[in-house]
Protein backbone atom coordinates (compact mmCIF):
# COMPACT_ATOMS: atom_id res chain seq x y z
CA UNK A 1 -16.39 15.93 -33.35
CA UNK A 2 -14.93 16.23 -29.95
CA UNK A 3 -12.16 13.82 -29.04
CA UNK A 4 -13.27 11.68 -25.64
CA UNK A 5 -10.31 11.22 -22.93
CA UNK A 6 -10.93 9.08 -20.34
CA UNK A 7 -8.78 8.76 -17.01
CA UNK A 8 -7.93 5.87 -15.00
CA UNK A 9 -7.49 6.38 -11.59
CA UNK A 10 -5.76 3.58 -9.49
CA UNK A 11 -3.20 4.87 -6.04
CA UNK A 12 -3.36 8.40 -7.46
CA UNK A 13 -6.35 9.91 -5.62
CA UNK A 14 -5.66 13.31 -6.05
CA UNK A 15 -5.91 16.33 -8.22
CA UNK A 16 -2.37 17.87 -7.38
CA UNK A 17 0.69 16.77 -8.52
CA UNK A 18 -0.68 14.13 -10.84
CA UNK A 19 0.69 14.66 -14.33
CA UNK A 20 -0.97 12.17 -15.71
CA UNK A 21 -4.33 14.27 -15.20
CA UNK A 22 -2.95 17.64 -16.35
CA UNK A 23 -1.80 16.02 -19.13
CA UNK A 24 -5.41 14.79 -20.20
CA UNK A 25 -6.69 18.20 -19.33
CA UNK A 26 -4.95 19.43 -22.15
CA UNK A 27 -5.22 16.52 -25.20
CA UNK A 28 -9.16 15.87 -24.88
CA UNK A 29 -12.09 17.95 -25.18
CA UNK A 30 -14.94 15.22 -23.09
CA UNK A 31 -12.97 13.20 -20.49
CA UNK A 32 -14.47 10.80 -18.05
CA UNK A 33 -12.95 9.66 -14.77
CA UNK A 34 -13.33 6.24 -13.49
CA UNK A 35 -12.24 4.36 -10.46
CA UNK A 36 -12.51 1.02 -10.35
CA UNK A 37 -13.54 -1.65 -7.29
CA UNK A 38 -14.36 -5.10 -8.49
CA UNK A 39 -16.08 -7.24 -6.29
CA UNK A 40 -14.52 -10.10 -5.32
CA UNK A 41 -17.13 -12.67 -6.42
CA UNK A 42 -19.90 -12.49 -9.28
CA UNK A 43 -22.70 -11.67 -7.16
CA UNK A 44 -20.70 -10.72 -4.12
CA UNK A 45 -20.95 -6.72 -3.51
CA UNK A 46 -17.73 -6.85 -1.25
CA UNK A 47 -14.54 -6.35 -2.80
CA UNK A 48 -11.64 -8.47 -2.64
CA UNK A 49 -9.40 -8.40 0.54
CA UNK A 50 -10.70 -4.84 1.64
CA UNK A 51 -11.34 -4.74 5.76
CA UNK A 52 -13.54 -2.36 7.23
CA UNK A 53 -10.68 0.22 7.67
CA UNK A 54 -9.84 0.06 4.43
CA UNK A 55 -12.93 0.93 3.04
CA UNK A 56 -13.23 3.35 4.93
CA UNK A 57 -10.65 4.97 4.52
CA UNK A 58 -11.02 4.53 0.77
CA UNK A 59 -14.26 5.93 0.27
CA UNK A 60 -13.01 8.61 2.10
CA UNK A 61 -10.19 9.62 -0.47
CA UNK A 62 -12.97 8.60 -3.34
CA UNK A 63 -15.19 11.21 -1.98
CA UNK A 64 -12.86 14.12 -1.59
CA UNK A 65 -11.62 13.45 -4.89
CA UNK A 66 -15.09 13.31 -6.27
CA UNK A 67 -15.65 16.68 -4.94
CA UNK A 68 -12.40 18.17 -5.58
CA UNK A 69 -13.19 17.14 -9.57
CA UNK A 70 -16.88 18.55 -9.48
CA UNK A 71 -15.05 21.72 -8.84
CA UNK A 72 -13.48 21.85 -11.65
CA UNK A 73 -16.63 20.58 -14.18
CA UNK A 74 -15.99 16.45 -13.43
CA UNK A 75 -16.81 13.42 -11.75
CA UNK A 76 -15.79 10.49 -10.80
CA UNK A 77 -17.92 7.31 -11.97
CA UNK A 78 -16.53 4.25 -9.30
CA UNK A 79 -17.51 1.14 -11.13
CA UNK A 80 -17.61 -2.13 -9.52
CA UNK A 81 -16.22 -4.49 -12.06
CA UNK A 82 -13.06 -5.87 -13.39
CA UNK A 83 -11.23 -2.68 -15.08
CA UNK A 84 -10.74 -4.78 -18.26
CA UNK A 85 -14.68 -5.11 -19.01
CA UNK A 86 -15.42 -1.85 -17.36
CA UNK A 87 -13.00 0.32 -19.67
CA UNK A 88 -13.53 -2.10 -22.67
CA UNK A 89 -17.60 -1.26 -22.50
CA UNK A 90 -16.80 2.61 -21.69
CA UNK A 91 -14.41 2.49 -25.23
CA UNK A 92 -17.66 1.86 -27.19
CA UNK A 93 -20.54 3.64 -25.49
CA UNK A 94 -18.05 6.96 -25.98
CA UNK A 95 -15.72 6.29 -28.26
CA UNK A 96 -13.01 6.86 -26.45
CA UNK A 97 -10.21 8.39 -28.26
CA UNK A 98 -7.13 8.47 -25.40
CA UNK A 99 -6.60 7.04 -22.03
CA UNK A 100 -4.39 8.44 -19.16
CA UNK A 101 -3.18 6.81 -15.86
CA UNK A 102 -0.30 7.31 -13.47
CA UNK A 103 1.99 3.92 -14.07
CA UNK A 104 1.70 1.78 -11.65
CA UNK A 105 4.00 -0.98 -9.29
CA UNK A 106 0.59 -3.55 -9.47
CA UNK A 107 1.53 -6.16 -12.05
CA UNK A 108 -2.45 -7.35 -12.60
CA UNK A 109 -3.12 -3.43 -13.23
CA UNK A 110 -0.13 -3.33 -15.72
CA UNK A 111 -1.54 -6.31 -17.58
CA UNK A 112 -4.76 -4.96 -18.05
CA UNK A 113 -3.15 -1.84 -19.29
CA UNK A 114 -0.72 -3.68 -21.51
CA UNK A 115 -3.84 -6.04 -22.62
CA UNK A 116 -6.18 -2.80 -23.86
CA UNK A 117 -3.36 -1.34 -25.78
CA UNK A 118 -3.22 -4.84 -27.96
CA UNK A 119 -6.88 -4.73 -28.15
CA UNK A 120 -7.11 -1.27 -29.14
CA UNK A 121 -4.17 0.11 -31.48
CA UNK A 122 -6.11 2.98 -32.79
CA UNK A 123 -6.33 4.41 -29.19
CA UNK A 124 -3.81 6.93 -27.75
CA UNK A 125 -2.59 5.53 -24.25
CA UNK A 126 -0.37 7.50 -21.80
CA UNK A 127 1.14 6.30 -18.64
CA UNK A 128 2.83 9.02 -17.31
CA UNK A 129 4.99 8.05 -13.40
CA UNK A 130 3.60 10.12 -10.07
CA UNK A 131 3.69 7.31 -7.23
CA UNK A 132 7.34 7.92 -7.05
CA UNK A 133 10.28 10.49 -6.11
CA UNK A 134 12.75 9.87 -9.03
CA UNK A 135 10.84 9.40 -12.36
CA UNK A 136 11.81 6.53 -14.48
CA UNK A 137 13.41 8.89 -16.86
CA UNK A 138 15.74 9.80 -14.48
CA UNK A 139 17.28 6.44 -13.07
CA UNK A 140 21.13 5.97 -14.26
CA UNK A 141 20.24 2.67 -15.36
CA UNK A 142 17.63 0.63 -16.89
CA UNK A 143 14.96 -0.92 -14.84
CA UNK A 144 16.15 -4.56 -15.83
CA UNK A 145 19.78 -3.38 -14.59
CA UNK A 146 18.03 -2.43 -11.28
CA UNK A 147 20.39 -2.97 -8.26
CA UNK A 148 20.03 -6.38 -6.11
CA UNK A 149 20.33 -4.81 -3.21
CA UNK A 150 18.44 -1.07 -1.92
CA UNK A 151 21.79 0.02 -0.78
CA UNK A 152 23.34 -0.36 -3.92
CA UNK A 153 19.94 1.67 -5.58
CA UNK A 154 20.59 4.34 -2.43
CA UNK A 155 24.23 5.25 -3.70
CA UNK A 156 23.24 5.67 -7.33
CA UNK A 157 20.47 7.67 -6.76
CA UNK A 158 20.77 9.65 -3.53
CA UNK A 159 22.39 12.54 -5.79
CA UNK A 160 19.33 13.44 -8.44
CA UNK A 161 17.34 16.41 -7.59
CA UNK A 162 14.05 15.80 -7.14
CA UNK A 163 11.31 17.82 -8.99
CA UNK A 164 8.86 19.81 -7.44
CA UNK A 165 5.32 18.87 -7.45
CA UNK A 166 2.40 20.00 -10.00
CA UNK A 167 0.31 22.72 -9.32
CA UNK A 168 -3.29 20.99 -9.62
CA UNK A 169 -4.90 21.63 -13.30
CA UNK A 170 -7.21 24.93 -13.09
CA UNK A 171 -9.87 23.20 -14.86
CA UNK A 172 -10.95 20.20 -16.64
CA UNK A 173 -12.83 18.75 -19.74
CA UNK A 174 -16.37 18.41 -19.14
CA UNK A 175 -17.89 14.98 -19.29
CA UNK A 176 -19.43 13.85 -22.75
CA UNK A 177 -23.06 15.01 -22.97
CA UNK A 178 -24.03 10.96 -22.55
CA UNK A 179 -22.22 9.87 -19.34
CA UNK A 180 -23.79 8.32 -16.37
CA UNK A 181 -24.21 10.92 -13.51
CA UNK A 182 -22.63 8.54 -10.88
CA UNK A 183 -24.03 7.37 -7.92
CA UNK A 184 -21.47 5.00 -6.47
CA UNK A 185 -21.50 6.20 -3.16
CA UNK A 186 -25.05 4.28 -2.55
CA UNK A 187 -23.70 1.33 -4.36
CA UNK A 188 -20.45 1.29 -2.11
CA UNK A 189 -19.49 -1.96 0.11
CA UNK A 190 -21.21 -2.06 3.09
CA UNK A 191 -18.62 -1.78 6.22
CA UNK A 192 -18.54 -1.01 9.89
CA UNK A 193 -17.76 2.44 10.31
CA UNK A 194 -15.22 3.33 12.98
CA UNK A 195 -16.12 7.17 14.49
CA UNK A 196 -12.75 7.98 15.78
CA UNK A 197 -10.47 6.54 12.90
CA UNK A 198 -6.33 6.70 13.28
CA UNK A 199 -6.73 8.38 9.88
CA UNK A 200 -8.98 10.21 7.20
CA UNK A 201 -8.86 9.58 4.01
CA UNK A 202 -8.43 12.35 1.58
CA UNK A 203 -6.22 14.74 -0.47
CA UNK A 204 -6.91 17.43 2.15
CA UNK A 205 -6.64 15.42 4.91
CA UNK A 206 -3.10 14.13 3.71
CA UNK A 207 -2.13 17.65 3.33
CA UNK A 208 -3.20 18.54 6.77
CA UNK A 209 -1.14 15.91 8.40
CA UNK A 210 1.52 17.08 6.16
CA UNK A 211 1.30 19.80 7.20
CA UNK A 212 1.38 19.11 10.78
CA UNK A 213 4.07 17.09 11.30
CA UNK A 214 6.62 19.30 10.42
CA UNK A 215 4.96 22.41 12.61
CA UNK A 216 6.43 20.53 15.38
CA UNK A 217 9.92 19.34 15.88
CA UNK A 218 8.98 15.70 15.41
CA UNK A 219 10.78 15.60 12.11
CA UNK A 220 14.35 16.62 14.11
CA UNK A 221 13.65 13.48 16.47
CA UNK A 222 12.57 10.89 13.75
CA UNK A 223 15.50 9.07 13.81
CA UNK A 224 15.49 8.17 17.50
CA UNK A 225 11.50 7.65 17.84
CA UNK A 226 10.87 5.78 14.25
CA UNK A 227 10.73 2.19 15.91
CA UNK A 228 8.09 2.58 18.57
CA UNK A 229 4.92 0.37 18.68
CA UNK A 230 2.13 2.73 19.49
CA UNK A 231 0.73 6.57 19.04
CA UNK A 232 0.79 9.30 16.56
CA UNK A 233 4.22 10.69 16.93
CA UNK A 234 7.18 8.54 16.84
CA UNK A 235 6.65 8.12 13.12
CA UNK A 236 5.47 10.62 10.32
CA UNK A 237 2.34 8.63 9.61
CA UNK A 238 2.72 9.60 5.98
CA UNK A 239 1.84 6.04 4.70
CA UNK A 240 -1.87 6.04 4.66
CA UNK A 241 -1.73 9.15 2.27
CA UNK A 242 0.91 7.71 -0.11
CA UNK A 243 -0.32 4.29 -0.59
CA UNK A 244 -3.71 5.93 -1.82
CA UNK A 245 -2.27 8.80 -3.58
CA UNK A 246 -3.68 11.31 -1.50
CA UNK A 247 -0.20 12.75 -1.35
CA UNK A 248 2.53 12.29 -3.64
CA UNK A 249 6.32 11.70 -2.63
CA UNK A 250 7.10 14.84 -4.20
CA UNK A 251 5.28 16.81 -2.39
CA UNK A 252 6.08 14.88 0.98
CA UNK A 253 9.37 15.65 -0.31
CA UNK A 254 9.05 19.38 -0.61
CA UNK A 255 7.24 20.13 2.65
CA UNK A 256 10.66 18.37 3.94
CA UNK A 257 13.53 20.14 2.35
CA UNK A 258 11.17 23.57 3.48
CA UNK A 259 11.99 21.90 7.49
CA UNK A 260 15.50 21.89 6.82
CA UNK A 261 15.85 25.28 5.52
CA UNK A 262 13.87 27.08 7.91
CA UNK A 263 13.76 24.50 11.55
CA UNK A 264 16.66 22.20 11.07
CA UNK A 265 18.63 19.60 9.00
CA UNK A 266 20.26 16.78 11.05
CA UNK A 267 20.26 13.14 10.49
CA UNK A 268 16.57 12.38 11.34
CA UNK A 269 15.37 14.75 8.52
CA UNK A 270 18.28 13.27 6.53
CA UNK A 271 16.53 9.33 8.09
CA UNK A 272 13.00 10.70 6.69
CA UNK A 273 14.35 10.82 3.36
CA UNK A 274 15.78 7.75 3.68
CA UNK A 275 12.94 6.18 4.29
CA UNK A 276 11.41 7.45 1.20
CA UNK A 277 14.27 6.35 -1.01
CA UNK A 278 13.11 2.78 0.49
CA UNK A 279 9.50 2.90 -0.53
CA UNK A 280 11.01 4.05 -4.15
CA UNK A 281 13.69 0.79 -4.13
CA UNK A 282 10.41 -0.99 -3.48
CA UNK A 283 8.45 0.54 -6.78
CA UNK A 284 10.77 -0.50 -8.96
CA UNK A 285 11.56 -3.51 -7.55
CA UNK A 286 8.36 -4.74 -8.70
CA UNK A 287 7.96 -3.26 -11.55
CA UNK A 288 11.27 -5.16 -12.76
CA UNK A 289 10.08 -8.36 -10.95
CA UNK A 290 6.45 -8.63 -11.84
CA UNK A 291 4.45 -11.88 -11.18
CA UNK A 292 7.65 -13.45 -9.27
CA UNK A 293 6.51 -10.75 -6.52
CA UNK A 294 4.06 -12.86 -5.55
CA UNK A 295 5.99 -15.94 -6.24
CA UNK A 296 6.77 -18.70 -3.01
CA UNK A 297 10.59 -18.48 -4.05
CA UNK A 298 10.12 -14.84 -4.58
CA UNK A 299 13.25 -13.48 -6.98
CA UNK A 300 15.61 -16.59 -5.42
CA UNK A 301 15.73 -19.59 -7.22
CA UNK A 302 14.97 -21.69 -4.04
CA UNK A 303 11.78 -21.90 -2.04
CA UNK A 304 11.75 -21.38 1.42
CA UNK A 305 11.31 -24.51 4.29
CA UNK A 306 7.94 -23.14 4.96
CA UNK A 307 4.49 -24.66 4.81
CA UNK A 308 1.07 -23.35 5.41
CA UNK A 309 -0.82 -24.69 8.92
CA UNK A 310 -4.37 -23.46 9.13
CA UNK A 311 -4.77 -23.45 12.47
CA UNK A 312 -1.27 -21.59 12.81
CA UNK A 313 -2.54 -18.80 10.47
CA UNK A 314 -5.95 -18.17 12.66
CA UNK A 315 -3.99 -18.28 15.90
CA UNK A 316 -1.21 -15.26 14.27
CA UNK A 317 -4.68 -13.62 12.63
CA UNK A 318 -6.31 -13.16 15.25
CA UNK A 319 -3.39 -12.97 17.90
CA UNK A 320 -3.81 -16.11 19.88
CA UNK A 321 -0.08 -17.43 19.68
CA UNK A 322 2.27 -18.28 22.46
CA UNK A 323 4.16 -14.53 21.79
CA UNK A 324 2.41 -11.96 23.32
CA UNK A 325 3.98 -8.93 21.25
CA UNK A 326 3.30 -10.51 18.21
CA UNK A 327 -0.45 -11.32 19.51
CA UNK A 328 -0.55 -7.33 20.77
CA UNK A 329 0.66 -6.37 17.43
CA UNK A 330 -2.31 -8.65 15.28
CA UNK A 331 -4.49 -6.95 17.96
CA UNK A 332 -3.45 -3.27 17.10
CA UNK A 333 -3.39 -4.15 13.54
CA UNK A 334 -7.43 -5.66 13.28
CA UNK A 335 -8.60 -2.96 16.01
CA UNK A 336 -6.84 0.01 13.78
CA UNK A 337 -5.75 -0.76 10.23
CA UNK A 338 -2.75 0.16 11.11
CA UNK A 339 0.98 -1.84 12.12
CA UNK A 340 4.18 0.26 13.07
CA UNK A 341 7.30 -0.77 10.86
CA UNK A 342 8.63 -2.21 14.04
CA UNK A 343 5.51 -4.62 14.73
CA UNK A 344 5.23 -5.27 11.17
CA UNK A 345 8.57 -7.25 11.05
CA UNK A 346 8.17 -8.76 14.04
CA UNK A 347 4.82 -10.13 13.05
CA UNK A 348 6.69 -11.12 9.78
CA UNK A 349 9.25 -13.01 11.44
CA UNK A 350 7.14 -15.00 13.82
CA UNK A 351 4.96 -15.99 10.77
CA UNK A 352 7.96 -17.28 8.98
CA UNK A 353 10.34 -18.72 11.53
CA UNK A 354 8.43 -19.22 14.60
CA UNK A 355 5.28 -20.58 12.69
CA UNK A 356 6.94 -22.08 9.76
CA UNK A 357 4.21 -20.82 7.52
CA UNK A 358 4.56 -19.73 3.96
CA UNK A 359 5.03 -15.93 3.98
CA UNK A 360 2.53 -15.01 1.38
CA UNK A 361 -0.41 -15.98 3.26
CA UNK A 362 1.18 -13.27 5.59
CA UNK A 363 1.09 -10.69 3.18
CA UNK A 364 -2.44 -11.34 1.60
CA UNK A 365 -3.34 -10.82 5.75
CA UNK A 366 -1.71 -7.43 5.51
CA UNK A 367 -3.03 -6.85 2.12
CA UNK A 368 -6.67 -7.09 3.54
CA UNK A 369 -5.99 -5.10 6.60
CA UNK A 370 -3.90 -2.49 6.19
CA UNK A 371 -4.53 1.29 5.62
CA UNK A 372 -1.57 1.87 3.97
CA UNK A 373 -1.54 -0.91 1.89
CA UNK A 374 0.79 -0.67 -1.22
CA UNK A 375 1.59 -3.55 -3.39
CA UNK A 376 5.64 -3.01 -3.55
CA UNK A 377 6.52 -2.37 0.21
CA UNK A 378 3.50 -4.47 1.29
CA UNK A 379 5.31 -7.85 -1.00
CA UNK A 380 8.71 -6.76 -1.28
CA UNK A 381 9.50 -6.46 2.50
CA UNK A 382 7.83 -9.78 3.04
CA UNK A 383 10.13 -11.31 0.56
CA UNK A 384 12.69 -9.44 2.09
CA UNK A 385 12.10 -11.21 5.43
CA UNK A 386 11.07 -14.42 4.49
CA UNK A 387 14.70 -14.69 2.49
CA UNK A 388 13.58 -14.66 -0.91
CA UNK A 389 13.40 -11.14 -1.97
CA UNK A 390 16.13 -8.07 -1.91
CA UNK A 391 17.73 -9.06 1.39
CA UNK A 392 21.49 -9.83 1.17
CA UNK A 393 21.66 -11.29 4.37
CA UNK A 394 19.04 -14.00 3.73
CA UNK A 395 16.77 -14.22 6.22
CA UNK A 396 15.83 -11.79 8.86
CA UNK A 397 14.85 -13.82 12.05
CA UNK A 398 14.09 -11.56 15.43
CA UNK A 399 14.56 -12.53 19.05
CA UNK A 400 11.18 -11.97 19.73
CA UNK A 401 12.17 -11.96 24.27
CA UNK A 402 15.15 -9.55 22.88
CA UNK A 403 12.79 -7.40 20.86
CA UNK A 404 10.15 -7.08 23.47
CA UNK A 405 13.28 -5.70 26.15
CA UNK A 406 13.83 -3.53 23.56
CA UNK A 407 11.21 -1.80 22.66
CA UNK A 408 7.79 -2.38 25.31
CA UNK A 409 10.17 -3.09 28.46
CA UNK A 410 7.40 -2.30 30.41
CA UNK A 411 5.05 -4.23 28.98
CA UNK A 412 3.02 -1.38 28.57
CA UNK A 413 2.11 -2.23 24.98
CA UNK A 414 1.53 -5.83 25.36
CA UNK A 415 -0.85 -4.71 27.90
CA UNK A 416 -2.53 -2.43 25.99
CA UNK A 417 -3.39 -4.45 23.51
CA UNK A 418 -4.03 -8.04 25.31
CA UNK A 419 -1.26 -9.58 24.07
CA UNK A 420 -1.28 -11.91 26.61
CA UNK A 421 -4.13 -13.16 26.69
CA UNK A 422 -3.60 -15.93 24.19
CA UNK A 423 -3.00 -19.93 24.11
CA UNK A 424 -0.22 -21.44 25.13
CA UNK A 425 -0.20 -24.27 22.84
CA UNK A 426 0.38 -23.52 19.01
CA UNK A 427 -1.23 -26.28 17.73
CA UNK A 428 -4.06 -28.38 19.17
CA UNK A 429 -4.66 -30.34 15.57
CA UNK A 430 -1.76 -31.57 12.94
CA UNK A 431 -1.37 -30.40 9.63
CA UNK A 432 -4.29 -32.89 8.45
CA UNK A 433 -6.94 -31.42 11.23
CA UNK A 434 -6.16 -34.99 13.64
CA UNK A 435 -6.54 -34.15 17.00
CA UNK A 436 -3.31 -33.92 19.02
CA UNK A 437 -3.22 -35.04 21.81
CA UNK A 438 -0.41 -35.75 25.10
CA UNK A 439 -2.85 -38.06 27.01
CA UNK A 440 -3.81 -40.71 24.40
CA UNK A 441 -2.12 -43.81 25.34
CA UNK A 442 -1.49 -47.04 22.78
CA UNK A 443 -4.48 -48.86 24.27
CA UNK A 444 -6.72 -45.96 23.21
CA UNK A 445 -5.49 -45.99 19.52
């Protein structure tokens, strides 16, 4: 009797460098490879919190990798339900013997993971690490141990050599003789497609960028260009990739150290891998942290002086507010999908301290809209800036008149994206949605 695999994908949506899916090559004889995208209602066909460039750019990746697996005997079955009931239904129609995924930052995926292996002892599970640069094996201290701070992490890891990335498997185990031959791609969301996308989604794709980048000598210059607000170049653009697992840090990693030995090493190169050793602070930051990631007092034990104003929220949504490069930077973020790290935290900051709202409505915003979504950086730097996460500062509040000399002095990007043509009063009704009003006198009341 052949033994029946079955592989989870999640933010690993590729073939190389994914252990996790060599590994199951090589333990099963039938394997079947799933990727799930529950709706967000019963009876609602739209997933949870996904905007139209998000979609996109995730059916994208699902449809490369659904290609790049038929070439090597597979598929990929996208199901669109909860991944508890979808896997638990999929354990008795094949009688699935092992399941593999790449571990994960996502606490609700980790549940669901941790809830199947009560449910089902007699099944082998492996979670085996890919979405980051040092493995979990190779930290000098244990994850609840992990350091308060990411300069603290920096120091103690900084010196571990980092592995070099998987070759992708040659083949794989056919599907059982009984699967479903998928057709998700008919079944998929609905959304507007955008003809001239910022990105494509894809393993290929994210190798192509890779690739790129670092055939110029953008990667010498990071350092000095890394904060601007708009265009391809003053950033590597490598986010959209990782946060699906198109590309893995490893291999972003690689195609680095390669520009130092043959163009140049310097301190932007050095800034680049910086940068990377962030996004990893920000993995295991909530892995260790869990739930409270998504907590109002984050990992404090005090809750922030912050409320939650509807009208507010629209206004910063759909960038209407009195700042106008906060109100360009909502623009650039629903036209494209996509938020520079500069905009990002000054959007994060006016939500917080100018609007007095409470941060995690922020981050479900970003959540829905961004390309590169990831759960860790998305969460943990809006904890950071709201006080209540990693920060040891406290909070991080931005002169928004300072920031704009400093980096659109010509307005050029405000312009660009309309950032001034907004309202110039923040709030028209009170927190119970009375009208407010300067010109109603006591006689009127």
């Amino acid at each position: 009797m052949h033994k029946v695999g079955l592989f989870w994908f999640h933010t690993d949506l590729r073939i190389a460098d994914n252990p996790a899916l060599v590994r199951a090559s090589q333990e099963v004889d039938r394997l079947i490879c799933i990727y799930c995208l529950p709706p967000a209602s019963p009876g609602n066909k739209s997933p949870n919190r996904l905007s139209d460039h998000r979609l996109q750019f995730l059916k994208e990746s699902l449809t490369e990798l659904n290609g790049s697996l038929s070439q090597l005997g597979q598929q990929l079955e996208v199901i669109y339900a909860p991944a508890l009931e979808a896997i638990a239904q999929l354990i008795t129609r094949h009688d699935i013997g092992a399941i593999y995924g790449s571990s994960s930052a996502d606490y609700y995926d980790n549940e669901v993971w941790q809830l199947l292996q009560k449910r089902y002892p007699m099944i082998a599970f492996s979670h085996t690490s890919s979405s980051s640069l040092i493995s979990p094996a190779q930290l000098p201290f244990p994850l609840d141990a992990l350091p308060d701070s990411f300069s603290k992490f920096r120091r103690q890891v900084e010196p571990i050599d980092i592995s070099n990335p998987l070759d992708a498997p040659k083949s794989l185990p056919r599907p059982p003789a009984n699967a479903t031959v998928s057709q998700w791609q008919r079944l998929f969301p609905a959304f507007n497609q955008n003809p001239s996308p910022l990105f494509r989604g894809g393993e290929s794709n994210g190798a192509k960028h890779l690739q790129a980048y670092f055939a110029r000598s953008l990667a010498s210059s990071y350092k000095t260009t890394r904060n601007g607000l708009d265009g391809m170049d003053y950033s590597t653009k490598f986010s959209p990739w990782l946060a699906n697992g198109n590309l893995s840090p490893r291999t972003v990693t690689k195609a680095l150290k390669k520009y130092e030995q043959s163009v140049e090493k310097n301190d932007s190169t050095y800034w680049i891998y910086f940068e990377l050793l962030w996004r990893d602070y920000f993995q295991y930051y909530a892995r260790k942290y869990g739930v409270q990631l998504f907590s109002f007092s984050g990992i404090k034990q005090h809750k922030p002086s912050t409320s939650f104003y509807a009208e507010r929220y629209q206004k910063w949504c759909q960038g209407n507010t009195p700042y106008p490069i906060v109100n360009a930077c909502m623009n650039q973020l629903n036209s494209s999908g996509y938020l520079s790290n500069r905009g990002r935290q000054l959007a994060a900051s006016c939500f917080v301290h100018e609007l007095n709202l409470d941060w995690r409505y922020g981050a479900a915003y970003f959540e829905e809209q961004l390309i590169d979504y990831d759960v860790a950086s998305n969460w943990g730097n809006w904890q950071y800036l709201a006080g209540v996460g990693s920060d040891p500062r406290g909070h991080r509040q931005f002169d928004l008149a300072k920031q704009t000399k400093i980096y659109d002095p010509g307005n050029l990007f405000i312009q660009k994206w309309a950032g001034k043509e907004c309202s110039a009063v923040l709030d028209s009704v009170d927190a119970a949605d009375w009208p407010i009003s300067d010109s109603v006198t006591a006689d009127q009341i």
